[in-house]
N, C-alpha and C. Protein backbone atom coordinates (compact mmCIF):
# COMPACT_ATOMS: atom_id res chain seq x y z
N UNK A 1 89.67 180.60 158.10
CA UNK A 1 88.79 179.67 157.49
C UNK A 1 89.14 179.40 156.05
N UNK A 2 89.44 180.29 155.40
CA UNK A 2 89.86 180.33 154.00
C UNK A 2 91.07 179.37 153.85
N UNK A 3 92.15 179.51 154.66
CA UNK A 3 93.00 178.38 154.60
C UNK A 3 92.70 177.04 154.97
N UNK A 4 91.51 176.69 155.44
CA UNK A 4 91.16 174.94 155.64
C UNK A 4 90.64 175.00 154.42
N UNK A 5 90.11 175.85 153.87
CA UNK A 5 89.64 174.99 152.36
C UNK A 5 90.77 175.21 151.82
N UNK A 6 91.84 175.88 151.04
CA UNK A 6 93.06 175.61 150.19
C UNK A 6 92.91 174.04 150.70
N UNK A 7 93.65 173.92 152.01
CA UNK A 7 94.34 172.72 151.98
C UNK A 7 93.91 171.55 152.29
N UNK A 8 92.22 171.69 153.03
CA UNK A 8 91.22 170.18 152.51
C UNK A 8 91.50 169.68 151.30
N UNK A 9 91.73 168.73 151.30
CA UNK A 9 91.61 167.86 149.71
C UNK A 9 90.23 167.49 148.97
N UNK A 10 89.63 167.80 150.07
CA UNK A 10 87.86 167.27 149.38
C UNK A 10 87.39 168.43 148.68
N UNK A 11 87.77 169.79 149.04
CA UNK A 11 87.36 170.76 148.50
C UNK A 11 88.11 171.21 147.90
N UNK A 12 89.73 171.34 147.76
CA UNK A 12 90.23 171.77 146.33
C UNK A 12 90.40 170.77 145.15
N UNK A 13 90.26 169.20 145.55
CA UNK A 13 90.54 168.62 144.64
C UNK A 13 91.74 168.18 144.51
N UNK A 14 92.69 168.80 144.96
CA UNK A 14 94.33 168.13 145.06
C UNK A 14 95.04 168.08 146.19
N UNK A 15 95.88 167.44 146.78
CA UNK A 15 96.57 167.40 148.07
C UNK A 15 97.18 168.49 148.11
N UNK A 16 97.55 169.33 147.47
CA UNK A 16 98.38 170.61 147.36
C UNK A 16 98.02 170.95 146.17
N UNK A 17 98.28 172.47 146.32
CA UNK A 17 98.40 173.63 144.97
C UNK A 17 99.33 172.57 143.83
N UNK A 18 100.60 172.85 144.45
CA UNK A 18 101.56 172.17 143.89
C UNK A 18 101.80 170.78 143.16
N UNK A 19 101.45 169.88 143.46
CA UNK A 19 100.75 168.83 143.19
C UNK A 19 100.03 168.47 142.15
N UNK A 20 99.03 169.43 141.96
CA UNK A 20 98.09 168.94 140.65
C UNK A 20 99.03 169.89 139.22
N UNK A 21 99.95 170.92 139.39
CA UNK A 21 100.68 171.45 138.52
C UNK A 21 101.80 170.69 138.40
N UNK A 22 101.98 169.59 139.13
CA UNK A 22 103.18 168.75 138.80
C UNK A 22 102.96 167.55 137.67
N UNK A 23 101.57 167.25 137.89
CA UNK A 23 100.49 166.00 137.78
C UNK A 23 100.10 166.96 136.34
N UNK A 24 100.22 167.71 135.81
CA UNK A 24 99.37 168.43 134.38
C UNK A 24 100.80 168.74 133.59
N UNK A 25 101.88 168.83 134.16
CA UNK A 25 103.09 169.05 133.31
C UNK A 25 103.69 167.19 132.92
N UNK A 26 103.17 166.56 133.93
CA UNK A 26 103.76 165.36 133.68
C UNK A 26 102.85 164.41 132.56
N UNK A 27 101.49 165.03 132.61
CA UNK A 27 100.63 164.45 131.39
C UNK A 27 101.14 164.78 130.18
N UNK A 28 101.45 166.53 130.30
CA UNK A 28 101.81 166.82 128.71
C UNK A 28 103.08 166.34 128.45
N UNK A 29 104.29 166.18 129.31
CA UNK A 29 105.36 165.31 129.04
C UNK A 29 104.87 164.20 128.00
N UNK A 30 104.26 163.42 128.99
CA UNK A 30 103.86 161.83 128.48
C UNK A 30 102.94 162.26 127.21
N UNK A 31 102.10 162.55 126.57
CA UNK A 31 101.80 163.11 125.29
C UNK A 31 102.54 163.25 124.56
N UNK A 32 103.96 164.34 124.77
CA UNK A 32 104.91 164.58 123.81
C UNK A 32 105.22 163.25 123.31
N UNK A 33 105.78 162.52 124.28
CA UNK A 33 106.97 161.74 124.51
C UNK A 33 106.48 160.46 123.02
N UNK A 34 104.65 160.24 123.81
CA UNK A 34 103.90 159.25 122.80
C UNK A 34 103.74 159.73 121.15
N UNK A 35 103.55 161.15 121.02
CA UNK A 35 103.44 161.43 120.03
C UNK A 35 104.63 161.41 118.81
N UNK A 36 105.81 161.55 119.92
CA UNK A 36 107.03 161.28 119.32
C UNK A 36 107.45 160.37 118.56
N UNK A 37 107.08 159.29 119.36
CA UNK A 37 107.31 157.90 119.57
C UNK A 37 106.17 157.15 118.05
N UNK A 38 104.97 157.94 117.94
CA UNK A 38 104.05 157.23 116.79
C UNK A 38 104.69 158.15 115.26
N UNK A 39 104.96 159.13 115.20
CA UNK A 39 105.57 159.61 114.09
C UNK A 39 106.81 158.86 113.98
N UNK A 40 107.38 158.58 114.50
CA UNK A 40 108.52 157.94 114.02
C UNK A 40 107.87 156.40 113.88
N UNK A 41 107.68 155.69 113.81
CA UNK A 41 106.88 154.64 113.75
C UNK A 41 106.11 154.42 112.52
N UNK A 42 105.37 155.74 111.96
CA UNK A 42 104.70 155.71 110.66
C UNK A 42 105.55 156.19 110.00
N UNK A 43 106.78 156.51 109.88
CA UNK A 43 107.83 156.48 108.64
C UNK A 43 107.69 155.58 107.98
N UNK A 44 107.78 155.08 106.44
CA UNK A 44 107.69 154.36 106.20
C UNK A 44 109.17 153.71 106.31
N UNK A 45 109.64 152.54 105.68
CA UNK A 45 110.75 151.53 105.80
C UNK A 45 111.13 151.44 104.45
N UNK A 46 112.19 151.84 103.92
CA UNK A 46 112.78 151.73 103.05
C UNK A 46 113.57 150.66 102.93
N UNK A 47 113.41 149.73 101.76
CA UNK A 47 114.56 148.81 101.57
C UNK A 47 115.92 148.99 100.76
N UNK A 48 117.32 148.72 100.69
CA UNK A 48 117.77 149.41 99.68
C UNK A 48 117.61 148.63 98.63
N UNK A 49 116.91 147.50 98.71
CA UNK A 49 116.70 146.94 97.08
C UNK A 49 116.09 147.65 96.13
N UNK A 50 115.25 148.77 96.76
CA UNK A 50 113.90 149.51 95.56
C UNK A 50 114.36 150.94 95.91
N UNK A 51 115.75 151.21 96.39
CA UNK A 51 116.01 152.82 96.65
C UNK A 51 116.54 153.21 94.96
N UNK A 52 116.62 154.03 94.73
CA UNK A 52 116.71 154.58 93.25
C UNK A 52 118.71 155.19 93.63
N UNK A 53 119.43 154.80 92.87
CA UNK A 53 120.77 154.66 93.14
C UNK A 53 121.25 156.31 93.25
N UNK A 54 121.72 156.74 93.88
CA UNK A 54 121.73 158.59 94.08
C UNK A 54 122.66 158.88 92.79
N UNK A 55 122.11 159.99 92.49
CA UNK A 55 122.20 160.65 90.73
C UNK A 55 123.74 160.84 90.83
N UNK A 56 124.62 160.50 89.67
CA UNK A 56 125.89 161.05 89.54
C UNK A 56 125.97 162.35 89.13
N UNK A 57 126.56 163.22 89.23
CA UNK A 57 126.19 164.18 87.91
C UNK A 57 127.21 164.36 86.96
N UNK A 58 128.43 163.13 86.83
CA UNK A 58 129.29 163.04 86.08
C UNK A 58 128.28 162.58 84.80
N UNK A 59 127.59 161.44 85.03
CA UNK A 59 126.91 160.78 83.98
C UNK A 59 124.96 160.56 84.15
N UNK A 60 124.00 160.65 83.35
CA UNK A 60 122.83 160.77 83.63
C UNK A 60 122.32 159.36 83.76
N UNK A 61 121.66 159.22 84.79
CA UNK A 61 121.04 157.91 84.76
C UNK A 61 119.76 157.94 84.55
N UNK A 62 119.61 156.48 83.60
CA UNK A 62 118.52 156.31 82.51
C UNK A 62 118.31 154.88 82.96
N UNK A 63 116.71 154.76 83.07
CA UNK A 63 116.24 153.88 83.73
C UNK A 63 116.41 152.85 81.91
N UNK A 64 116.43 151.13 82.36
CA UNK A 64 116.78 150.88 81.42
C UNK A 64 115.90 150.49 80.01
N UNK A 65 114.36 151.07 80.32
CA UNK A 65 113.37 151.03 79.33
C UNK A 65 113.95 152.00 78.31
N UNK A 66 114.48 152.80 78.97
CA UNK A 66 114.68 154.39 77.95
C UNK A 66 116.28 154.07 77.35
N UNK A 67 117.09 153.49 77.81
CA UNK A 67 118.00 153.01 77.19
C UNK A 67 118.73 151.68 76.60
N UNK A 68 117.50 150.98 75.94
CA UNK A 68 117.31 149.70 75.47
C UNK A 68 117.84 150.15 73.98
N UNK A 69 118.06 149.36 73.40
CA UNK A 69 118.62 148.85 72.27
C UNK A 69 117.39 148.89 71.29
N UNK A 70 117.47 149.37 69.92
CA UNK A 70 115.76 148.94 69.76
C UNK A 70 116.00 147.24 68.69
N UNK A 71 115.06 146.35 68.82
CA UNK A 71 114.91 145.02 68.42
C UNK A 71 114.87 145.09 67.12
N UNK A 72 114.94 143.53 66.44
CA UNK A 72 114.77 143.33 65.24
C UNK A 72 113.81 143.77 64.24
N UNK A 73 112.50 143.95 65.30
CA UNK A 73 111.26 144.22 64.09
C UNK A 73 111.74 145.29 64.37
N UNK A 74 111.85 146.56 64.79
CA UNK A 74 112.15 147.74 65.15
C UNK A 74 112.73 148.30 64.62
N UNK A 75 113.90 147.48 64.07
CA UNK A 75 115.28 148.58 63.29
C UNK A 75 114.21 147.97 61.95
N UNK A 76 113.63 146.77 61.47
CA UNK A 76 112.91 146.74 60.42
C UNK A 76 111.44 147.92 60.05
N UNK A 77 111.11 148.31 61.02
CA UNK A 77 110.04 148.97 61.10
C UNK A 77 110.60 150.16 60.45
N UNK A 78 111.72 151.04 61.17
CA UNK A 78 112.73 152.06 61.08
C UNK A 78 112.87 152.29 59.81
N UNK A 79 113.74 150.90 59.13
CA UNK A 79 114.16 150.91 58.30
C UNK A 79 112.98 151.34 56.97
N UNK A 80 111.85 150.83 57.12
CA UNK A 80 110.65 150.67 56.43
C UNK A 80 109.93 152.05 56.31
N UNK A 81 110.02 152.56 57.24
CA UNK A 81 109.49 154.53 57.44
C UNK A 81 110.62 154.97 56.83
N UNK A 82 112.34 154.83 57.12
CA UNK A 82 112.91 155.78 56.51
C UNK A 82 112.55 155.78 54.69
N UNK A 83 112.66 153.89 53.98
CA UNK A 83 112.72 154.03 53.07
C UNK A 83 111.16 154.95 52.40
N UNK A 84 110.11 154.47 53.01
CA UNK A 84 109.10 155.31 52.90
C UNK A 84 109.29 156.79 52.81
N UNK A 85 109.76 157.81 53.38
CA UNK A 85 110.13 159.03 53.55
C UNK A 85 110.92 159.45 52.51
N UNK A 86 112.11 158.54 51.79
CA UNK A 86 112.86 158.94 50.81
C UNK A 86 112.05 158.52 49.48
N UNK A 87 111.02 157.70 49.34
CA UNK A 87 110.43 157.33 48.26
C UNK A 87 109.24 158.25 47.89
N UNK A 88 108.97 158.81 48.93
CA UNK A 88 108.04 160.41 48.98
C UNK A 88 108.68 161.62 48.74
N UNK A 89 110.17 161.69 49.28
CA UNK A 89 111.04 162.53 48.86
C UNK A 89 111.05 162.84 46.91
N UNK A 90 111.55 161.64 46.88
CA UNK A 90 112.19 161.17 45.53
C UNK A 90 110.82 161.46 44.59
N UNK A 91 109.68 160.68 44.82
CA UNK A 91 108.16 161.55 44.49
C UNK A 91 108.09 162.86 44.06
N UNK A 92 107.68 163.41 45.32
CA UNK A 92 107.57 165.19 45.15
C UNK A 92 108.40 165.72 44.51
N UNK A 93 109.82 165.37 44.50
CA UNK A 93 110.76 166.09 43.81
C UNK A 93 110.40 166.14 42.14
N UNK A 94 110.30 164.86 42.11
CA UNK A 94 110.00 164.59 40.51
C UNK A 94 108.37 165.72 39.97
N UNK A 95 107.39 165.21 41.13
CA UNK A 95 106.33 166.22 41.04
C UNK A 95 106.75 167.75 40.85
N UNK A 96 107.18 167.97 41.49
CA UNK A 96 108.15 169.62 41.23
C UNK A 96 108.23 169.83 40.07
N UNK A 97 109.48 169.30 39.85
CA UNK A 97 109.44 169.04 38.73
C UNK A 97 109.25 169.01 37.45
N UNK A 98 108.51 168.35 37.42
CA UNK A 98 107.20 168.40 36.60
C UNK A 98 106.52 169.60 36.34
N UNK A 99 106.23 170.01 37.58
CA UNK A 99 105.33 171.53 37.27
C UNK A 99 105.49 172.61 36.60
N UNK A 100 107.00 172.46 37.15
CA UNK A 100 107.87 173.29 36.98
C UNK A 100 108.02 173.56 35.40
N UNK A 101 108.66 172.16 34.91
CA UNK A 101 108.34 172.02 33.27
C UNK A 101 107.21 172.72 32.59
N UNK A 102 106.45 171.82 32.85
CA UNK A 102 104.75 172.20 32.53
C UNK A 102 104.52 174.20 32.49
N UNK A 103 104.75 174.31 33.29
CA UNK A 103 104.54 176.00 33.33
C UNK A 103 105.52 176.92 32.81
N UNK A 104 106.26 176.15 32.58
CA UNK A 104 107.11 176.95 31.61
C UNK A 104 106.76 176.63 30.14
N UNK A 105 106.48 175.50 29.67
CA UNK A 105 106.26 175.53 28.58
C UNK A 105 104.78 175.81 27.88
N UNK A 106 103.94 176.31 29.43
CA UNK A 106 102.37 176.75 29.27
C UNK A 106 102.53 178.47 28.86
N UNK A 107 103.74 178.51 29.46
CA UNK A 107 104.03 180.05 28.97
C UNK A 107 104.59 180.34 27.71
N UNK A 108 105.41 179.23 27.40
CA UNK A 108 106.21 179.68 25.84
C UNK A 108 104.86 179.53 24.86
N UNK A 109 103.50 178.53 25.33
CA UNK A 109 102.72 178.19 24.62
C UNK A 109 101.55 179.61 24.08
N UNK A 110 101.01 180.10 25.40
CA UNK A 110 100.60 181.06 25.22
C UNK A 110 101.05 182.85 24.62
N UNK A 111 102.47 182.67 25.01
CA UNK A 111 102.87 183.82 24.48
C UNK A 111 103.12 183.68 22.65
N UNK A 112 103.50 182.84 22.06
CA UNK A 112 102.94 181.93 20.94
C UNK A 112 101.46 182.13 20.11
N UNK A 113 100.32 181.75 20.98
CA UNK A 113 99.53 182.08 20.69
C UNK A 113 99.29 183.58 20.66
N UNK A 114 99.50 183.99 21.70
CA UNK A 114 99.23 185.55 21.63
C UNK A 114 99.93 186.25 20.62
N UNK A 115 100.84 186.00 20.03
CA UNK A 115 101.62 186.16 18.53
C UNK A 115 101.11 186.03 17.80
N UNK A 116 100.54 184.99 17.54
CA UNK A 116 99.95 184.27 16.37
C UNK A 116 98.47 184.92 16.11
N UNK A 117 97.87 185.10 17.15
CA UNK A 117 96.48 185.73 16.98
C UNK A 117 96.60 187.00 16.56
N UNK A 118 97.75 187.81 17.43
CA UNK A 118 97.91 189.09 16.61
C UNK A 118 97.02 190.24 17.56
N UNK A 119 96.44 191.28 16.86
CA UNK A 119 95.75 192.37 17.35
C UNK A 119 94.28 191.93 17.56
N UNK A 120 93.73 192.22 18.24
CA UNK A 120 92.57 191.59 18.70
C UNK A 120 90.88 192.63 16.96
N UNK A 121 91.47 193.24 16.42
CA UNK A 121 90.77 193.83 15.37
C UNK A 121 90.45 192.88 14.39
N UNK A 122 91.46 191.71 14.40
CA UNK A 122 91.16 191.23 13.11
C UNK A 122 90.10 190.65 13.01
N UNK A 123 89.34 189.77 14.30
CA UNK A 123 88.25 189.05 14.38
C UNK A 123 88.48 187.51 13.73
N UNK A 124 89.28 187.43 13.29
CA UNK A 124 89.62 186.04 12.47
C UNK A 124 90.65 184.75 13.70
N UNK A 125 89.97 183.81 13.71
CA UNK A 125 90.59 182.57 14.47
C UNK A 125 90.69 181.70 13.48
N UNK A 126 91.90 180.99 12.95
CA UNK A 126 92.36 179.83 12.42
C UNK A 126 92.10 178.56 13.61
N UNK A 127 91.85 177.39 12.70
CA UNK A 127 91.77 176.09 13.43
C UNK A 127 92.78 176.02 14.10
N UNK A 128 94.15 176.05 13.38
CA UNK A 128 95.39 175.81 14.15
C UNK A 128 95.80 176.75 15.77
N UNK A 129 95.22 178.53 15.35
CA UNK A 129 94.80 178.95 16.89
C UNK A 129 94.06 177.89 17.78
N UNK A 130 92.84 177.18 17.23
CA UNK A 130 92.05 176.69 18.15
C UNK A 130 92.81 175.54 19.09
N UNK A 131 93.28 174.78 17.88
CA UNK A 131 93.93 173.80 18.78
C UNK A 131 95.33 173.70 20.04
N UNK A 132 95.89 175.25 19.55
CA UNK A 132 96.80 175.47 20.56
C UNK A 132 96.33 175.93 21.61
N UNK A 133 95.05 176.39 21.41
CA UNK A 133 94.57 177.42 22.73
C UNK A 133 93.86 175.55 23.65
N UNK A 134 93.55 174.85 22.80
CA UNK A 134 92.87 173.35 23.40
C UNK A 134 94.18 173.09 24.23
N UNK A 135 95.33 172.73 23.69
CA UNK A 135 96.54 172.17 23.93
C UNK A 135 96.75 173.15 25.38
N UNK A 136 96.71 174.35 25.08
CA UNK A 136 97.29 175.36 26.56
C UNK A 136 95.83 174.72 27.76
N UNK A 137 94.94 174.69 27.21
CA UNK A 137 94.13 174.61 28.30
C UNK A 137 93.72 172.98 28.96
N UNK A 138 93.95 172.38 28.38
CA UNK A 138 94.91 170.88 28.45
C UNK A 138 95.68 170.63 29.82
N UNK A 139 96.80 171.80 29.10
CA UNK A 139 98.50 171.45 29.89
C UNK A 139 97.97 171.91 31.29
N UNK A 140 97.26 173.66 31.54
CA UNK A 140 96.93 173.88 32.64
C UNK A 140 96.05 173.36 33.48
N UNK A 141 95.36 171.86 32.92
CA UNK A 141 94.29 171.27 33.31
C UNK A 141 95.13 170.48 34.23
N UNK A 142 96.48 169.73 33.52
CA UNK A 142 97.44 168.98 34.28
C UNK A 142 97.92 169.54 35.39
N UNK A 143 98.95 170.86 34.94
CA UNK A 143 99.50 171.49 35.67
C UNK A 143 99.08 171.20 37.50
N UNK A 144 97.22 171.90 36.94
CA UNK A 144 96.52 172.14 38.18
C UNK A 144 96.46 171.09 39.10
N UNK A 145 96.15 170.10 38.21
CA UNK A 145 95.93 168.43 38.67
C UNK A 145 97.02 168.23 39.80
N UNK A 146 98.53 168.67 39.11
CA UNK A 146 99.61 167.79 39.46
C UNK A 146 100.28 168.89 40.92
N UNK A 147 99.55 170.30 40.97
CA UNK A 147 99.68 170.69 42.11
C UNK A 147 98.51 170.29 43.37
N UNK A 148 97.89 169.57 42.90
CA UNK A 148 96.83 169.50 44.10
C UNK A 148 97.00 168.06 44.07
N UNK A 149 97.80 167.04 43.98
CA UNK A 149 98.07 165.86 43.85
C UNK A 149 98.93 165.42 45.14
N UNK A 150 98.37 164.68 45.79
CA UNK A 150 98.74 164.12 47.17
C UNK A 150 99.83 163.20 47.07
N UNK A 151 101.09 163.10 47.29
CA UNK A 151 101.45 161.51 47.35
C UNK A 151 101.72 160.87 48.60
N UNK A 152 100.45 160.38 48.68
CA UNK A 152 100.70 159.70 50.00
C UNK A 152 101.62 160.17 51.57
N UNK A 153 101.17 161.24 51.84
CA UNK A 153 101.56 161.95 53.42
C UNK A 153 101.74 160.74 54.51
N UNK A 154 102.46 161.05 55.14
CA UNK A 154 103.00 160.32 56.57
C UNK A 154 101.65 161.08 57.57
């Protein structure tokens, strides 16, 4: 009895065992085959007009924004920052300079005075002390000025 149902078709469902395992390998075939078939399909399409030219490595390739020439206002612009930069140069240097002077001769000034005044016992200040000690405190007024003096930074 057991063998009329295997091989009824109403009750197993397939004309044979064999049969419906032929019929389930041939679906997943056809799956592969489609799935195959749509990946390759959504590749995209390359044209070689917009392919990027394959790299030498004798020489570097530079797209030609980055290796343009620079224009008329440009080398004027250039030209206009460098002279700027050397006219700030030429500036500060002189500012240096300057300071440089200045504090040296704030020192010959005071050691001068400190001569001139002498031992601190005597209690006595001459006008002419006064006005050198005005004059030193003057120069270091500059001095100070001319180190905290900006010229115009980039």
């Amino acid at each position: 009895m057991q063998s009329n149902r295997r091989n009824h078709p109403l009750i197993s469902g397939h004309a044979s065992p064999s049969a419906g395992c032929h019929f389930h390998w041939a679906r997943a075939i056809a799956c592969v085959v489609v799935m195959t078939v749509l990946t390759g399909a959504a590749r995209p399409i390359q044209f070689p007009s917009t392919q990027i030219p394959s790299p030498r490595y004798d020489k570097p390739w530079l797209a030609p924004e980055a290796n343009r020439l620079p224009g008329t206002n440009d080398q004027m612009r250039m030209r206009e920052q460098k002279l700027k930069q050397q006219n700030f140069d030429t500036a500060n240097l002189i500012r240096k300079k300057q300071i440089a002077d200045d504090s040296s001769k704030l020192l010959t000034l005071a050691i001068a005075l400190k001569a001139e005044v002498g031992d601190p016992d005597s209690g006595t200040v001459t006008p002419d002390s006064l006005r050198k000690a005005d004059g030193i405190e003057k120069l270091a007024h500059n001095v100070k000025h001319k180190m905290e003096l900006d010229v115009g930074t980039n």
